[in-house]
Protein backbone atom coordinates (compact mmCIF):
# COMPACT_ATOMS: atom_id res chain seq x y z
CA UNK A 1 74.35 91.32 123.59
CA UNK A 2 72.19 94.25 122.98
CA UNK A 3 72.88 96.88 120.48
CA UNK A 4 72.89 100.53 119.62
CA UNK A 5 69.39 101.67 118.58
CA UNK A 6 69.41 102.66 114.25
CA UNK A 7 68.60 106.08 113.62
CA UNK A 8 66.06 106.92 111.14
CA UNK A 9 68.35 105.93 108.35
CA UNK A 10 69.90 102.58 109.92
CA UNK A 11 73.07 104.36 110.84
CA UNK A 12 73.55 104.91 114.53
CA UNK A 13 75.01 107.76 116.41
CA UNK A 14 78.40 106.22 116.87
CA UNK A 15 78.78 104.96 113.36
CA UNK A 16 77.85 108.81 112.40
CA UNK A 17 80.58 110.30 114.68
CA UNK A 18 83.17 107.60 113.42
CA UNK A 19 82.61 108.70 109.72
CA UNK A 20 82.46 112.80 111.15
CA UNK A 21 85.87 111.60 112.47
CA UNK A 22 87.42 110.26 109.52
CA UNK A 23 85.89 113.11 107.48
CA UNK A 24 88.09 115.26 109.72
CA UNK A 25 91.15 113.89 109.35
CA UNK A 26 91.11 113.42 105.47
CA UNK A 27 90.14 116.61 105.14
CA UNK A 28 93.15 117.65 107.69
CA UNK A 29 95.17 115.82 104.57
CA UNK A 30 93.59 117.99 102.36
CA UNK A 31 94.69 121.21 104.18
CA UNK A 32 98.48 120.74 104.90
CA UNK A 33 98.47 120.44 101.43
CA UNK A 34 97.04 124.12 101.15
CA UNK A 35 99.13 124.56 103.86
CA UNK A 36 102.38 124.28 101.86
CA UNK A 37 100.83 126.13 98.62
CA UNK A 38 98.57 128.60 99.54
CA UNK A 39 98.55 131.90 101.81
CA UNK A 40 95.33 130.55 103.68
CA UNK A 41 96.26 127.28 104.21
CA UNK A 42 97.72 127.89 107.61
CA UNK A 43 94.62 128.99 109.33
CA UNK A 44 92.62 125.85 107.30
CA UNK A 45 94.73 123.30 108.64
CA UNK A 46 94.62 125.36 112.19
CA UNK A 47 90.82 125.23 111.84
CA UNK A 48 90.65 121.64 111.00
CA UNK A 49 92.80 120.67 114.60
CA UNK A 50 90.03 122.20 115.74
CA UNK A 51 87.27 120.73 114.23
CA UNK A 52 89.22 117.43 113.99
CA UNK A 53 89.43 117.18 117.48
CA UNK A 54 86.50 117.69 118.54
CA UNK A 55 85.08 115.23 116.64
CA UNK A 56 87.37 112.92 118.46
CA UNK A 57 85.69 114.30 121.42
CA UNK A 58 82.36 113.56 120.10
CA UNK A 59 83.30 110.00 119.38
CA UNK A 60 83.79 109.70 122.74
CA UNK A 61 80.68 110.60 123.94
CA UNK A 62 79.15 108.45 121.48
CA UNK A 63 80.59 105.35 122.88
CA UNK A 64 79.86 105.76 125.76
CA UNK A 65 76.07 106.78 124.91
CA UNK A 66 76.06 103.52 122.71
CA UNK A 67 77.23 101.17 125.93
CA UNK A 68 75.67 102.79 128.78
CA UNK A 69 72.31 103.66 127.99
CA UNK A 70 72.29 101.84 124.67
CA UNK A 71 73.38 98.09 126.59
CA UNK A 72 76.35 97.83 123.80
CA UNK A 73 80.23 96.75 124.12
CA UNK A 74 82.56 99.06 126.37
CA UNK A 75 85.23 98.27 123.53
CA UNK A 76 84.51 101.51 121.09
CA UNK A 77 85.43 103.43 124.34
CA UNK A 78 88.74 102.31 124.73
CA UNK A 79 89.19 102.88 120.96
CA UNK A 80 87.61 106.11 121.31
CA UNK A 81 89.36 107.10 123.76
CA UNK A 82 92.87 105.96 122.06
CA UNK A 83 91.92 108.09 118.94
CA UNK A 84 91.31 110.84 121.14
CA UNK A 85 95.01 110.70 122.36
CA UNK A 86 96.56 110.19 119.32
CA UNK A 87 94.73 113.39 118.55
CA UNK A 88 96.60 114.54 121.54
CA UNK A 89 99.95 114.31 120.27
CA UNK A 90 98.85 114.61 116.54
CA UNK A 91 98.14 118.85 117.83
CA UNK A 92 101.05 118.40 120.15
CA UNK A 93 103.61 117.53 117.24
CA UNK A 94 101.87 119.57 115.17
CA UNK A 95 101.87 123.07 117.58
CA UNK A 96 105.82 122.13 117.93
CA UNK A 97 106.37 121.44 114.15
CA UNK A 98 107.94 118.28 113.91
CA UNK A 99 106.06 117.04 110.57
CA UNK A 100 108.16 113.54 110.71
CA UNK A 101 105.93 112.94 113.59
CA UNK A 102 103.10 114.62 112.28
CA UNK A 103 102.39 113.89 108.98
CA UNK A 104 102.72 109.70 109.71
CA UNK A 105 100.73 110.01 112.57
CA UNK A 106 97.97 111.76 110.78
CA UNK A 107 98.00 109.02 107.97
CA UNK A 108 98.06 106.11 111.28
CA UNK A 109 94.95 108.14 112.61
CA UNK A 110 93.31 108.00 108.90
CA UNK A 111 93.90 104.40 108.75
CA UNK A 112 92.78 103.99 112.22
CA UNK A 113 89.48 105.97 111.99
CA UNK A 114 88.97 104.31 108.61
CA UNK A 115 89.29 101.03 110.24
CA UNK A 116 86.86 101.72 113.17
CA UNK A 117 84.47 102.98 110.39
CA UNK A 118 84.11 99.70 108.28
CA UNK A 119 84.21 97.57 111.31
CA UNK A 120 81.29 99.42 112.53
């Protein structure tokens, strides 16, 4: 089985958007606690989704780039693909402020993302 092409540094372009990912969503951590103790905090954590998300997005892309062209495993697509809708509902719960959804299925995503990271 072929595999995704290093980058000038050994790390390839999905292992990059996996650790952009998890980046994301600790820092999302790091802003709901602003959230709750500072007057900007709000429009940080609302900025993160953002930000957060699309880096979900961009993991996406990135498996598919790494098994289409790049002759890896179709497997990081379906777990791309599941991050990207627990993302979903993670902006979902979080737009309808239900935080005993919210904040355990941010630390789930953390753990998840963290997961794909050192398996990668």
């Amino acid at each position: 089985m072929a595999t995704q092409a290093p980058t000038a540094h050994g790390f390839s372009f999905l292992r990059i958007t996996i650790a952009l990912q998890t980046l994301t969503v600790f820092l999302q951590a790091i802003s709901a606690g602003l959230l709750l103790t500072t007057s900007y905090g709000e429009m940080l954590h609302s900025v993160g989704a953002r930000v957060m998300y699309g880096a979900s997005m961009l993991y996406v892309l990135a498996a598919v780039l790494a098994w289409k062209p790049g002759g890896g495993s179709p497997r990081p697509i379906g777990h791309a693909l599941g991050f990207l809708a627990l993302a979903s509902v993670q902006v979902a719960v979080g737009i309808a402020h239900l935080p005993p959804v919210h904040l355990p299925l941010g630390v789930l995503m953390f753990g998840l993302s963290l997961l794909a990271l050192v398996r990668r």
